[in-house]
N, C-alpha and C. Protein backbone atom coordinates (compact mmCIF):
# COMPACT_ATOMS: atom_id res chain seq x y z
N UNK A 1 110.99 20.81 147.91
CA UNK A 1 110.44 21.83 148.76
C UNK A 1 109.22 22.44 148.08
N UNK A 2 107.91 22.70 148.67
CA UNK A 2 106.78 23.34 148.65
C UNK A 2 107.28 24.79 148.50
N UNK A 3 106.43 25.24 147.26
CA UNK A 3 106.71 26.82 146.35
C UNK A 3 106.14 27.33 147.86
N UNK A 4 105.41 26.83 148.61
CA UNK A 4 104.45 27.83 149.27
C UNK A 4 105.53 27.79 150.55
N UNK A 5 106.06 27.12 151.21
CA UNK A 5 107.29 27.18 152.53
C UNK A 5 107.95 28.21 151.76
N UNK A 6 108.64 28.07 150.73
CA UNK A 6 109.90 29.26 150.42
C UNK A 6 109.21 30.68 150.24
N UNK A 7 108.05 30.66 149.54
CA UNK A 7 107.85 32.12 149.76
C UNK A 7 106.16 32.75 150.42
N UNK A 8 106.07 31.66 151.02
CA UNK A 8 104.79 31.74 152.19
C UNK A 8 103.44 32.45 151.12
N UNK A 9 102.68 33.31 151.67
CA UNK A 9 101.78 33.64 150.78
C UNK A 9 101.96 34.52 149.57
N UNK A 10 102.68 34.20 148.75
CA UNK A 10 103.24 35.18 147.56
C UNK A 10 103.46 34.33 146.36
N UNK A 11 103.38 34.74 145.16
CA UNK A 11 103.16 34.00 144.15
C UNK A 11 104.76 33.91 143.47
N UNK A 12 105.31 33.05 143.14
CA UNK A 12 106.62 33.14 142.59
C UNK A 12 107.07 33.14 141.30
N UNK A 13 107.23 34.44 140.34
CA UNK A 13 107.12 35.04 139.21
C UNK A 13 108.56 34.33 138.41
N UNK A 14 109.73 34.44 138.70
CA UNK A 14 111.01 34.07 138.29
C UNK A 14 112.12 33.32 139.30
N UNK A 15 112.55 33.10 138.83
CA UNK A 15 113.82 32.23 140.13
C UNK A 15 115.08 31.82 139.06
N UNK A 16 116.03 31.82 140.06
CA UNK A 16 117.51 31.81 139.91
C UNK A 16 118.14 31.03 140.29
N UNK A 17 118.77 29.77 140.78
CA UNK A 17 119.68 28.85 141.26
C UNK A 17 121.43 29.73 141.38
N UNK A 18 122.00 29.88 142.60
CA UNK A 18 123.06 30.31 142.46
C UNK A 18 124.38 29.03 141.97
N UNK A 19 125.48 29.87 141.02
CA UNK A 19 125.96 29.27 140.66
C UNK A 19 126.23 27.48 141.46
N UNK A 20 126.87 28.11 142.43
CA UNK A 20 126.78 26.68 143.50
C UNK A 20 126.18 25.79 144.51
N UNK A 21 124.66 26.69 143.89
CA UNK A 21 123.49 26.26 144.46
C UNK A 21 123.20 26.02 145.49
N UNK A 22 123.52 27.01 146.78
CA UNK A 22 123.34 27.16 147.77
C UNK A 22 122.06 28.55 148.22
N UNK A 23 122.00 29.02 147.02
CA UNK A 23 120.67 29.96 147.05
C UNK A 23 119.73 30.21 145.83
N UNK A 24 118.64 30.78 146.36
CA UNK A 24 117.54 30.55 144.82
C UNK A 24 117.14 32.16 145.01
N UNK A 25 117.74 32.77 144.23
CA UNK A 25 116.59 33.94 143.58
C UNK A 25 115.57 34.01 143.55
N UNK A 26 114.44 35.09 143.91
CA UNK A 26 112.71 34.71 143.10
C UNK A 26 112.17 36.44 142.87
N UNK A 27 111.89 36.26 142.11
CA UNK A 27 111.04 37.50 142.42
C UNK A 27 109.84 37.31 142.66
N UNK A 28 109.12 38.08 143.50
CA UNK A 28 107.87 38.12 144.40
C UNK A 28 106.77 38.68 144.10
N UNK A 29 105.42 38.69 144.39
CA UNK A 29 104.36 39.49 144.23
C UNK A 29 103.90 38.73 145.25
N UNK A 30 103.03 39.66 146.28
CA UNK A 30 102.63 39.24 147.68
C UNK A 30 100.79 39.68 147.38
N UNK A 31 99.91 38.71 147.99
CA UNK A 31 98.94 39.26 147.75
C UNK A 31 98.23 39.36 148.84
N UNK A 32 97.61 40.61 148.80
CA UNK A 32 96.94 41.85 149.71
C UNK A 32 95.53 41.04 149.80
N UNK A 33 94.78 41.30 151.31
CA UNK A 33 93.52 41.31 151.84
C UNK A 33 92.70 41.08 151.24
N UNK A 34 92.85 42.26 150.01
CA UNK A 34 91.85 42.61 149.32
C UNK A 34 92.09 42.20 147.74
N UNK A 35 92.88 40.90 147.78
CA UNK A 35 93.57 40.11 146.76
C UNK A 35 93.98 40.46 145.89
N UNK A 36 94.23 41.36 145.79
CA UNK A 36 95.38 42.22 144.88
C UNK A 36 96.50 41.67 145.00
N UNK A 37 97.55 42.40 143.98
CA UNK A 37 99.01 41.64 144.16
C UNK A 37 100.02 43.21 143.93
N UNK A 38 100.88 42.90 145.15
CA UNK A 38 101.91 43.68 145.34
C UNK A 38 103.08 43.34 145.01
N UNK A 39 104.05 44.13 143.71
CA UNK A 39 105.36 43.28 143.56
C UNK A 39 106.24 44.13 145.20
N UNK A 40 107.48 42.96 145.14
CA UNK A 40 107.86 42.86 145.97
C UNK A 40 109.77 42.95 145.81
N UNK A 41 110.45 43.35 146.85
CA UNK A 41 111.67 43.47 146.24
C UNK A 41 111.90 41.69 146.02
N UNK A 42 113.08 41.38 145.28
CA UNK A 42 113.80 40.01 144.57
C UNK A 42 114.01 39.41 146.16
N UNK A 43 113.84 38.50 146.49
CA UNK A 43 114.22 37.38 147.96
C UNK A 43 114.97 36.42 147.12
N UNK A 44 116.17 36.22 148.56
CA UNK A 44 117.06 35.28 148.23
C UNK A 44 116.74 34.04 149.64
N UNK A 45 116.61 33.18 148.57
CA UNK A 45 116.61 32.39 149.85
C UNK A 45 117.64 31.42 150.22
N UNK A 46 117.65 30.88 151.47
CA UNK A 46 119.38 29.85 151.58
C UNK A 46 119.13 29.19 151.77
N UNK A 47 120.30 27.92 151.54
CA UNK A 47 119.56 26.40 151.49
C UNK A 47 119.54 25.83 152.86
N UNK A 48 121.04 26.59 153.58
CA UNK A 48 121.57 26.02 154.38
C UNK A 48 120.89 26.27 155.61
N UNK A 49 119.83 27.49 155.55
CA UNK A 49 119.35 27.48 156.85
C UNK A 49 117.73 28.06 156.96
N UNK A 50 117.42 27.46 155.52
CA UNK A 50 115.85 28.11 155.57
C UNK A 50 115.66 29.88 155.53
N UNK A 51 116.60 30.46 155.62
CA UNK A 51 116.43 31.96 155.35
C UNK A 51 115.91 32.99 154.51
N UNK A 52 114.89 33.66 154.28
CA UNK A 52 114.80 34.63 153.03
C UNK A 52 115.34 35.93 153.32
N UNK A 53 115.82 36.99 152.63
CA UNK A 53 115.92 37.52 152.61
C UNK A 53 115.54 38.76 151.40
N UNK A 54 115.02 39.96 151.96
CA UNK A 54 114.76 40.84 150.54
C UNK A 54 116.30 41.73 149.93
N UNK A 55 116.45 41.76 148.80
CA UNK A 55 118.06 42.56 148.37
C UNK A 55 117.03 43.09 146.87
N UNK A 56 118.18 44.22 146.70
CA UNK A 56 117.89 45.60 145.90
C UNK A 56 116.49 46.09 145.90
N UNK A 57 115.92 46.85 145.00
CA UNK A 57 114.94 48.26 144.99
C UNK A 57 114.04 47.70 144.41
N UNK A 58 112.92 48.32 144.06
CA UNK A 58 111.67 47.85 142.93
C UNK A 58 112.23 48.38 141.89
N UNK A 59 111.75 48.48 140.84
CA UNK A 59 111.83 48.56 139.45
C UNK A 59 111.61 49.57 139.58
N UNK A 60 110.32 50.41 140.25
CA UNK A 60 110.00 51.62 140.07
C UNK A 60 110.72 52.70 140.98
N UNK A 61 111.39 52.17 141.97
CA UNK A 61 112.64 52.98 142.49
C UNK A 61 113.76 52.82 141.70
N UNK A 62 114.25 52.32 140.57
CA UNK A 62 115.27 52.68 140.00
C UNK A 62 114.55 53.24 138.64
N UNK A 63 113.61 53.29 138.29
CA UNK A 63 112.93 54.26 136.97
C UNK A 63 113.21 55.47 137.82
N UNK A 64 112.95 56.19 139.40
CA UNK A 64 112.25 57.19 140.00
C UNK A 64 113.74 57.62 140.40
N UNK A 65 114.93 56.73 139.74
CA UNK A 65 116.31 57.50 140.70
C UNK A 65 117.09 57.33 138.51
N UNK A 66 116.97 56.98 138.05
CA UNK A 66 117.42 56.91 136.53
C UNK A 66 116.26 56.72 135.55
N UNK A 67 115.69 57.70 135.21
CA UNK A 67 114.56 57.90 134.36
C UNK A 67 115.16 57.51 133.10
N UNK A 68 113.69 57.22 132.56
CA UNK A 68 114.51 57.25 130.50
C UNK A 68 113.27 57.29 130.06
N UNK A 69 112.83 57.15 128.64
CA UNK A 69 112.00 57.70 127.65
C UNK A 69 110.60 56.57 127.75
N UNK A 70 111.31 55.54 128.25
CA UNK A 70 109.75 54.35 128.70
C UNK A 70 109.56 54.53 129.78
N UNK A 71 109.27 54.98 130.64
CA UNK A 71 108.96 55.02 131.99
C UNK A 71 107.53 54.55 131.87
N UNK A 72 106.92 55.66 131.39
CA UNK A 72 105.51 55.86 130.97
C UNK A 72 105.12 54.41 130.92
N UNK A 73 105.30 53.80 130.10
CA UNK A 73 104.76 52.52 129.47
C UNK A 73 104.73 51.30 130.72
N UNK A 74 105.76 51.50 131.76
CA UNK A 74 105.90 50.20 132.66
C UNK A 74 104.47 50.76 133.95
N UNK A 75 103.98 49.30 134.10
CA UNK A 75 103.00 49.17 135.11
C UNK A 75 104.12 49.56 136.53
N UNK A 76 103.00 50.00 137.98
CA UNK A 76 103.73 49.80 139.31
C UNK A 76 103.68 48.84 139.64
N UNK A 77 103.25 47.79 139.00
CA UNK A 77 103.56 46.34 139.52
C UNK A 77 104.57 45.63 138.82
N UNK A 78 105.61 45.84 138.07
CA UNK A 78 106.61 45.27 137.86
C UNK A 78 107.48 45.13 138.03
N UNK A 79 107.95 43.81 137.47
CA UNK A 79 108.40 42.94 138.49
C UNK A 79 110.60 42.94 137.15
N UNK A 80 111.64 42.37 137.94
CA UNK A 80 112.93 42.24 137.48
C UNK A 80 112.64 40.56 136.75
N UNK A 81 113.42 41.23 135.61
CA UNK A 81 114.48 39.78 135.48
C UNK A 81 115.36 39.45 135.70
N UNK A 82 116.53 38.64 135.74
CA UNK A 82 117.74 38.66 136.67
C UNK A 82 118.24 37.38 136.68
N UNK A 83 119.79 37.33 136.57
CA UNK A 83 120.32 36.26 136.79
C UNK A 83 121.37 36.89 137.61
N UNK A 84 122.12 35.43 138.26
CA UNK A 84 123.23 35.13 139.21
C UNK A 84 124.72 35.47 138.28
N UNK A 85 125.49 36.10 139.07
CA UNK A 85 127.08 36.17 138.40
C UNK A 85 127.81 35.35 138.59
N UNK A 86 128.66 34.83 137.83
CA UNK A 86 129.59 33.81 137.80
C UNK A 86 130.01 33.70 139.03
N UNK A 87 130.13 34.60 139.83
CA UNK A 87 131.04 33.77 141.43
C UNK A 87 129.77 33.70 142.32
N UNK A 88 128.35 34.23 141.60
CA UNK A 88 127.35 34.64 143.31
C UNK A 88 127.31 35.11 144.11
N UNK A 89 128.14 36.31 143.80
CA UNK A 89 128.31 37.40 144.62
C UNK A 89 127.20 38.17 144.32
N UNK A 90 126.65 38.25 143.09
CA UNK A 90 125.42 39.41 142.98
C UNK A 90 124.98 39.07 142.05
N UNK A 91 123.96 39.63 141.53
CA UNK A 91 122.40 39.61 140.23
C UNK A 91 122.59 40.45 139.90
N UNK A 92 122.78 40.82 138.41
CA UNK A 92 122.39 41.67 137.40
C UNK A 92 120.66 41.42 137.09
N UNK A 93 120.01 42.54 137.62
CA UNK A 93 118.51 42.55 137.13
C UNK A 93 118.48 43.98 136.23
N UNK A 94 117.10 43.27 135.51
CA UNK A 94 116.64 44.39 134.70
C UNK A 94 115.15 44.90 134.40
N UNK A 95 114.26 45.59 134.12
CA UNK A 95 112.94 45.55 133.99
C UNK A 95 112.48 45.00 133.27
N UNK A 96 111.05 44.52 133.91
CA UNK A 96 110.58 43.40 132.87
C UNK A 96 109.65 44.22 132.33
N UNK A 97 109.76 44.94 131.84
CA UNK A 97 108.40 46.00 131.29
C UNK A 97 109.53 47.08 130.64
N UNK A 98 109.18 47.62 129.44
CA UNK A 98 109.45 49.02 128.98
C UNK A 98 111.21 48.55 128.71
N UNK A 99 111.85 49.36 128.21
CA UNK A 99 113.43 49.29 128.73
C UNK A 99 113.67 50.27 129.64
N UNK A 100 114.71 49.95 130.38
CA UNK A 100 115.32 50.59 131.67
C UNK A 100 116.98 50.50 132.02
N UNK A 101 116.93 51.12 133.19
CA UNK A 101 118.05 50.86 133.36
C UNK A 101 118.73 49.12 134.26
N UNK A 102 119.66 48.43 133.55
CA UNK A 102 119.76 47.34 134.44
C UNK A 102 120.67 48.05 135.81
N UNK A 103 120.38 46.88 136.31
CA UNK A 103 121.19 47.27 137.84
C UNK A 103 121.96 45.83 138.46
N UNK A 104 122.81 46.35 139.08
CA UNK A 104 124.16 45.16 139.76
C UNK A 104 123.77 45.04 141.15
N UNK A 105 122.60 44.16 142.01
CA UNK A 105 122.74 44.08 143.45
C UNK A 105 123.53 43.17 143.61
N UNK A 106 124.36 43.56 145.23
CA UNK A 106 124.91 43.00 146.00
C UNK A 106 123.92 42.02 146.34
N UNK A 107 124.52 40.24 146.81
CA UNK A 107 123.39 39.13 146.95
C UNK A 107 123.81 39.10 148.58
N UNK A 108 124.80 39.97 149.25
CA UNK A 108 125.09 39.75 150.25
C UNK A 108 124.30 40.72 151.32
N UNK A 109 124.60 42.03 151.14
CA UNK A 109 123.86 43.22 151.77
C UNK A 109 122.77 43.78 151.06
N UNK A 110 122.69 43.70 149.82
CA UNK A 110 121.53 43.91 149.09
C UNK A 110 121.56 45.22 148.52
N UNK A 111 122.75 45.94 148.72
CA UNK A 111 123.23 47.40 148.14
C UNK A 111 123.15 47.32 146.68
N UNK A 112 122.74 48.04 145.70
CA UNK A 112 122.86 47.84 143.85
C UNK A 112 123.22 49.73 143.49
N UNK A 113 123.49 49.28 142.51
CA UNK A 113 123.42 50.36 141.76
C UNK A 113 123.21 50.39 140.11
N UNK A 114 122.99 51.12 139.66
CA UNK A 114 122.37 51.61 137.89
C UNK A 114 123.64 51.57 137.07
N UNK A 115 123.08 50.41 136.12
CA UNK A 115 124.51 50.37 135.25
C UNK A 115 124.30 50.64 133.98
N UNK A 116 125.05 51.72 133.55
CA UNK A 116 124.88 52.55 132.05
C UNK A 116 124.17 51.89 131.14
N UNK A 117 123.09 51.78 130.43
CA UNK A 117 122.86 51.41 128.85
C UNK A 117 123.49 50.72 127.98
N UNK A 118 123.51 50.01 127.67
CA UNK A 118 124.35 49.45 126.37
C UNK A 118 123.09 49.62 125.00
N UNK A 119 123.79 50.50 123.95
CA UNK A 119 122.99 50.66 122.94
C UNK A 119 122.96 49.83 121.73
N UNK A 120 122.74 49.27 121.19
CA UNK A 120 122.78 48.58 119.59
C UNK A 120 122.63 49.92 118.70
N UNK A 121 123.78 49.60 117.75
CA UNK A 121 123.83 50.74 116.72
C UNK A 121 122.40 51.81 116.30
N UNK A 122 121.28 51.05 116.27
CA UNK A 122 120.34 51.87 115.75
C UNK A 122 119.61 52.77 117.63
N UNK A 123 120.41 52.78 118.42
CA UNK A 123 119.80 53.14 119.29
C UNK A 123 118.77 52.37 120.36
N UNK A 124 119.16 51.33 120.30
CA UNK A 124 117.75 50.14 121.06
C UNK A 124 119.00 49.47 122.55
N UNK A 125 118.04 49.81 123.42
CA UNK A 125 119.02 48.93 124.82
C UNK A 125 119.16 47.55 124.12
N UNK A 126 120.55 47.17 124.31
CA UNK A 126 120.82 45.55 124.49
C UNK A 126 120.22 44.94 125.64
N UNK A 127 119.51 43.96 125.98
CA UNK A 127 119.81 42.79 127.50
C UNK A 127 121.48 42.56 127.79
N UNK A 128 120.99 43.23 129.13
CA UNK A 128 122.45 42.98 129.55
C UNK A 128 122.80 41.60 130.65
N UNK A 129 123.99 41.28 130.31
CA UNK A 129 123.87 40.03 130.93
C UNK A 129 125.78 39.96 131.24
N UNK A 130 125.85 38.59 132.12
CA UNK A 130 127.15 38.25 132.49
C UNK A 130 127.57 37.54 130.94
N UNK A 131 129.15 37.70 131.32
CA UNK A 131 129.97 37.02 129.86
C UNK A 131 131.03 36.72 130.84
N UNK A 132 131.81 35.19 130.81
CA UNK A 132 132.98 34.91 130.96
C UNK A 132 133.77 34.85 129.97
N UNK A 133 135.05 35.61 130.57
CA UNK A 133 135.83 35.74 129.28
C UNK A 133 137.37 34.65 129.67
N UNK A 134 137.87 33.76 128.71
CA UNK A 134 139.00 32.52 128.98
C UNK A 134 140.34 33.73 128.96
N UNK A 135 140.90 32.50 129.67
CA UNK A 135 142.01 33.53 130.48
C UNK A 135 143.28 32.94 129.40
């Protein structure tokens, strides 16, 4: 498939394969008239029926709803990193600029929310990420 069918005139920054590979993550930047580039919320797209869809916030709506001490430092054009959870039910994203807060969207309705900090002893955010743990 042509980068340009899945996300039409927009440049495609990151992408995700869901676990069972029936959808691809991307994050977006769409570019304006006046050729500028607008980030864009994360699109999921489906295999099964050509669909995109946009799910969770910008980066700068979750700095503007859970502030922290880098705010300052991140551009308004940035953009998540993010991977798929073990079942593909949802993406853990995080900012790709400054540290922030990560966040848990839903891959279904696109609902997320702000998930606490994890600190390393000297005070520095960890990357937060999925872990399977054996049963």
């Amino acid at each position: 498939m042509d980068q340009r069918e899945l996300v039409g005139r927009a440049q495609r920054d990151a992408f995700a394969t869901s676990p069972d590979g029936s959808q691809i993550a991307f994050m977006r930047y769409q570019q304006q008239m006046d050729l500028s580039w607008v980030v864009r919320p994360i699109g999921i797209y489906t295999m099964a029926d050509g669909t995109v869809r946009s799910v969770g916030p910008l980066p700068r709506d979750v700095r503007n709803r859970t502030p922290g001490p880098d705010d300052k430092t991140a551009s308004y054009g940035e953009g998540f990193a993010f991977e798929w959870s073990p079942d593909g039910h949802s993406l853990i994203a995080y900012p790709s600029e400054a540290s922030g807060h990560a966040i848990l969207i839903d891959a279904l309705d696109g609902t997320w929310h702000a998930l606490d900090p994890v600190m390393d002893p000297k005070g520095f955010p960890y990357a937060q990420g999925w872990q399977r743990l054996g049963e």
